[in-house]
Protein backbone atom coordinates (compact mmCIF):
# COMPACT_ATOMS: atom_id res chain seq x y z
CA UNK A 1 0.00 0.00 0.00
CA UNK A 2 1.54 3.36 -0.95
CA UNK A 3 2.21 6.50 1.08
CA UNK A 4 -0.73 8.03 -0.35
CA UNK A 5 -3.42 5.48 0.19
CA UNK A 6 -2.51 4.71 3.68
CA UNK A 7 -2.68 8.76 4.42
CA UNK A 8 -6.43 8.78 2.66
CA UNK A 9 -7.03 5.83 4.69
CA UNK A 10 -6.05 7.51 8.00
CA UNK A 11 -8.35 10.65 6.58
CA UNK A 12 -10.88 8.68 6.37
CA UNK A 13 -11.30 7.29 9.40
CA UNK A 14 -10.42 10.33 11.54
CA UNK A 15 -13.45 11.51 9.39
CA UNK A 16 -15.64 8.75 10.93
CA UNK A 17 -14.77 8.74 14.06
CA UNK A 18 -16.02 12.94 14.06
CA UNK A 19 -18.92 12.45 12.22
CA UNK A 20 -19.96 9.02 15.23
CA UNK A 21 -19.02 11.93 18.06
CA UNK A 22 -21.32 14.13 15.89
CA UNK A 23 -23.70 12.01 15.86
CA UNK A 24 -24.08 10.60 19.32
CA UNK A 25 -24.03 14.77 20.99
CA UNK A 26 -27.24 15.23 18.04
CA UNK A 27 -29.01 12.08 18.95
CA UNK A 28 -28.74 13.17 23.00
CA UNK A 29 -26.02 11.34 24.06
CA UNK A 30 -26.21 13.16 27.48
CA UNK A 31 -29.47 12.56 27.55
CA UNK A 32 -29.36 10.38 30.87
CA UNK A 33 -27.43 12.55 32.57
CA UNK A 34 -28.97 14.85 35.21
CA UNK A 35 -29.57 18.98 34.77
CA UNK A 36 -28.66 20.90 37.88
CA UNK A 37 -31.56 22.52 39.06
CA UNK A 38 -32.85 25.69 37.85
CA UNK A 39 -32.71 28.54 40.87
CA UNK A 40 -35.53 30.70 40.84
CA UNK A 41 -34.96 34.50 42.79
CA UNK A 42 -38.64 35.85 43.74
CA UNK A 43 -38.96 39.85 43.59
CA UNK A 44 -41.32 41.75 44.66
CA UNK A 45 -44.24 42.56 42.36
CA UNK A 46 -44.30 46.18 43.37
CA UNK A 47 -42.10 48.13 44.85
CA UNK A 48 -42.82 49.70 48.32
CA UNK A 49 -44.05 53.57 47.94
CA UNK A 50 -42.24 56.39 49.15
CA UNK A 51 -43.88 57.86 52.33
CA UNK A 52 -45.67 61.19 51.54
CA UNK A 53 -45.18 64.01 54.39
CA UNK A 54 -48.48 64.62 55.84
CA UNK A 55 -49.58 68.35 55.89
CA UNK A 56 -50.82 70.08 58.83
CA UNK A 57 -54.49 71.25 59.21
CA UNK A 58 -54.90 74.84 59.20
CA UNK A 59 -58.44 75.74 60.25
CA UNK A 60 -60.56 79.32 61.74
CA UNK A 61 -62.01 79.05 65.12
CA UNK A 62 -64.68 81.71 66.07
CA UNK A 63 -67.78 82.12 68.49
CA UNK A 64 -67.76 81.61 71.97
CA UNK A 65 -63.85 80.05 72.52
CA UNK A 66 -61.58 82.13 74.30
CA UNK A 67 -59.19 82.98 71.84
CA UNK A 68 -60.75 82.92 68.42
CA UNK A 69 -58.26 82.82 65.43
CA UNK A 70 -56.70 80.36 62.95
CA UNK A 71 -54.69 77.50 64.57
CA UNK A 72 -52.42 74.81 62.67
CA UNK A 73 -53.22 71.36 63.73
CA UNK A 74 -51.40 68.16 63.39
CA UNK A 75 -52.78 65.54 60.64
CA UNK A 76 -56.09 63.86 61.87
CA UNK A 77 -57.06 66.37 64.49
CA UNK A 78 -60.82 66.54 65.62
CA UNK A 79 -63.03 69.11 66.03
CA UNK A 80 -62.36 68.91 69.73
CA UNK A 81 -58.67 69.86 69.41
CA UNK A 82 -59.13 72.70 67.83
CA UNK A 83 -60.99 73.97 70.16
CA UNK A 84 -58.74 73.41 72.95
CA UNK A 85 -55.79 75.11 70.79
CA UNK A 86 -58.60 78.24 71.07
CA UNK A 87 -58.41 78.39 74.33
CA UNK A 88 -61.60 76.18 75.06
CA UNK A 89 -65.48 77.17 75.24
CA UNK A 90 -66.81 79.96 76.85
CA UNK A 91 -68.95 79.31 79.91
CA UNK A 92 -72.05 80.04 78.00
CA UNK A 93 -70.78 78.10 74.62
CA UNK A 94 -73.35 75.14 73.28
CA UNK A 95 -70.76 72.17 73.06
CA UNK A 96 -73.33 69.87 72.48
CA UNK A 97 -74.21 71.34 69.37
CA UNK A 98 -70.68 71.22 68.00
CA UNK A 99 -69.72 67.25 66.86
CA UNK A 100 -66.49 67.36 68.67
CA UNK A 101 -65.31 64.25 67.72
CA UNK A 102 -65.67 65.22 64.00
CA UNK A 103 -61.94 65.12 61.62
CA UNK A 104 -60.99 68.46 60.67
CA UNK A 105 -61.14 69.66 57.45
CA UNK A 106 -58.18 72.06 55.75
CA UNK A 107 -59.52 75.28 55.27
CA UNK A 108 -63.03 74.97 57.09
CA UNK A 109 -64.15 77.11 60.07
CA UNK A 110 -65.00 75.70 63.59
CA UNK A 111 -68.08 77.59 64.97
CA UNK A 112 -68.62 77.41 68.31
CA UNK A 113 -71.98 78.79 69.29
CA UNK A 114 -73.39 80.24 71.93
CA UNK A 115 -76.31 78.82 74.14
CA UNK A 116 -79.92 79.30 72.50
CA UNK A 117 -78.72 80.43 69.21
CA UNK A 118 -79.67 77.82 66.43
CA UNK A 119 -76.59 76.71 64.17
CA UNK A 120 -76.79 74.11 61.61
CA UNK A 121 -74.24 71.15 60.91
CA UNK A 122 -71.62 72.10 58.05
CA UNK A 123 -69.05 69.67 56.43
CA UNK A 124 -66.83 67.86 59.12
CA UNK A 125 -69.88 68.36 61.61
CA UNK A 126 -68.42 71.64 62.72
CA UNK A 127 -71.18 74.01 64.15
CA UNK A 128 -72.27 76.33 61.27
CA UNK A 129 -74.48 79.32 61.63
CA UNK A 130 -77.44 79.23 60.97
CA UNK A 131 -81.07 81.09 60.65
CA UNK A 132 -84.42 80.84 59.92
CA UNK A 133 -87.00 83.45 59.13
CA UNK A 134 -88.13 83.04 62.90
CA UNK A 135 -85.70 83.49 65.04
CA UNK A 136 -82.81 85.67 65.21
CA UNK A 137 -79.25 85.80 63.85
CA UNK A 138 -76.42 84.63 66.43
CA UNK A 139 -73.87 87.19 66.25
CA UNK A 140 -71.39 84.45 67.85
CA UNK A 141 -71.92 81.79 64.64
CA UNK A 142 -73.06 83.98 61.90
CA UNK A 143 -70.88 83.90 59.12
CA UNK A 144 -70.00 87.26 56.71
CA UNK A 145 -72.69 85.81 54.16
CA UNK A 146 -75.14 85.35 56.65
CA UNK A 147 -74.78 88.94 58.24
CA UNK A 148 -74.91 90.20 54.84
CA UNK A 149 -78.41 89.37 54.46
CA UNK A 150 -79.40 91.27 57.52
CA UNK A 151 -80.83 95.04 56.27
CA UNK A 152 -78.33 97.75 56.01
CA UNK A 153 -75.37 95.53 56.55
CA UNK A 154 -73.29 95.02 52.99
CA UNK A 155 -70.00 92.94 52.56
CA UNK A 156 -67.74 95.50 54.27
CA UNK A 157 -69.73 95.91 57.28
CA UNK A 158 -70.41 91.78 57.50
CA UNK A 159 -66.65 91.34 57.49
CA UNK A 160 -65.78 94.33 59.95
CA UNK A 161 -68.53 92.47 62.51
CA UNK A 162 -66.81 89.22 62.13
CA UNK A 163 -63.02 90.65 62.99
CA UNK A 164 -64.67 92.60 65.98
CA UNK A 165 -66.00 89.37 67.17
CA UNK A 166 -62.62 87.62 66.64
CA UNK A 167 -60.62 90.31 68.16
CA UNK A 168 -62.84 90.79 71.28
CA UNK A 169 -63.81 86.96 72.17
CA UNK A 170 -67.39 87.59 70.76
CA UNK A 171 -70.46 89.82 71.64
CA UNK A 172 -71.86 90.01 75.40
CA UNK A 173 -75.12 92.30 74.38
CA UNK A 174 -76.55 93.20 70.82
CA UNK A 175 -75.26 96.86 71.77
CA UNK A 176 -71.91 95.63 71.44
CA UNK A 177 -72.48 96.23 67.52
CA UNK A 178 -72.39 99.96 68.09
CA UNK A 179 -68.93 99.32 69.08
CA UNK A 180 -68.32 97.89 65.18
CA UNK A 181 -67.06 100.69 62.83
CA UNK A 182 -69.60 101.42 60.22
CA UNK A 183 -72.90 100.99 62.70
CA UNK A 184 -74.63 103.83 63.91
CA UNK A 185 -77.36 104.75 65.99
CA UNK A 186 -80.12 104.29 63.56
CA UNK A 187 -78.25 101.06 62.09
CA UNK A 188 -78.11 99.40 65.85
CA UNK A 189 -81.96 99.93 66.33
CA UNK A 190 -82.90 98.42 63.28
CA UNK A 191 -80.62 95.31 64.17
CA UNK A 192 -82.72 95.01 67.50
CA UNK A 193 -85.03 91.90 67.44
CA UNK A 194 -82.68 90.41 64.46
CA UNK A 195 -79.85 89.40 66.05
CA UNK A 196 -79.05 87.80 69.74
CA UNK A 197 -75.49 88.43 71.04
């Protein structure tokens, strides 16, 4: 056999033996051998959310509380607290027609009113003023709107009553209104029977 045949020989069956090595890795060869197992990392679906800063409460206190004004409040205050921050209720305030165990509400007025005068429930069961066309006006609850109504007494005047409430705890008598810049003599008398201090 010459050089050249026994070198195509030796070709030949390197050839065979990588085409039978071929052939056993395509027909699964390592099939019977066992996978590791596949590791599996759980995540969280959503991600926590940052905290938000809560806001304090900033609400108006008037009527019969010792120191009417506005007072900030911390987050989820009640009606009651408020209050107390005004100083608490005046001797002849009507807590029991206040909801004192109502949330607080930013921007809203706590009215406080005085005993016998007739307020109505607002939003956050605050007392509101309130009046009907038989009874009198509560000068401790009535709010700028509601004065306005009354004869003689415009925007100006309604807001100028309200301050001299706030500055001065409230009104004792109905006279205390001549004490309001802007009401007169005249202006006074025709208030009488209208309003209750």
């Amino acid at each position: 056999m010459s050089w050249f045949t026994r070198t195509r020989a030796a070709y030949l069956v390197v050839a065979a033996v990588l085409a039978l090595v071929g052939l056993r890795a395509a027909s699964g060869g390592d099939a019977g051998r066992a996978m590791p197992p596949v590791q599996t990392v759980a995540y969280d679906a959503a991600p926590a959310a940052p905290a938000i800063a809560e806001t304090p409460v900033v609400v108006h206190v008037v009527g019969r509380v010792r120191h009417p004004g506005v007072y900030r409040l911390a987050p989820g205050g009640r009606v009651g607290d408020a209050v107390r921050r005004a100083g608490g209720a005046r001797r002849d305030a009507d807590l029991a027609a206040v909801n004192l165990a109502a949330p607080l509400v930013d921007g809203s007025q706590v009215l406080v009113p005085a005993r016998g005068a007739t307020p109505a429930t607002g939003p956050g069961g605050a007392g509101q003023a309130g009046s009907s066309p038989t009874q009198p006006l509560s000068l401790a609850t009535a709010t700028a709107p509601q004065l306005e109504e009354l004869d003689g007494i415009g925007p100006t005047l309604a807001a100028r009553i309200v301050e001299w409430r706030d500055t001065h705890g409230g009104f004792r008598t109905v006279d205390d209104l001549g004490e309001v810049p802007g009401i007169g003599d005249a202006r006074l008398a025709a208030l009488q029977g209208k309003v209750v201090p």
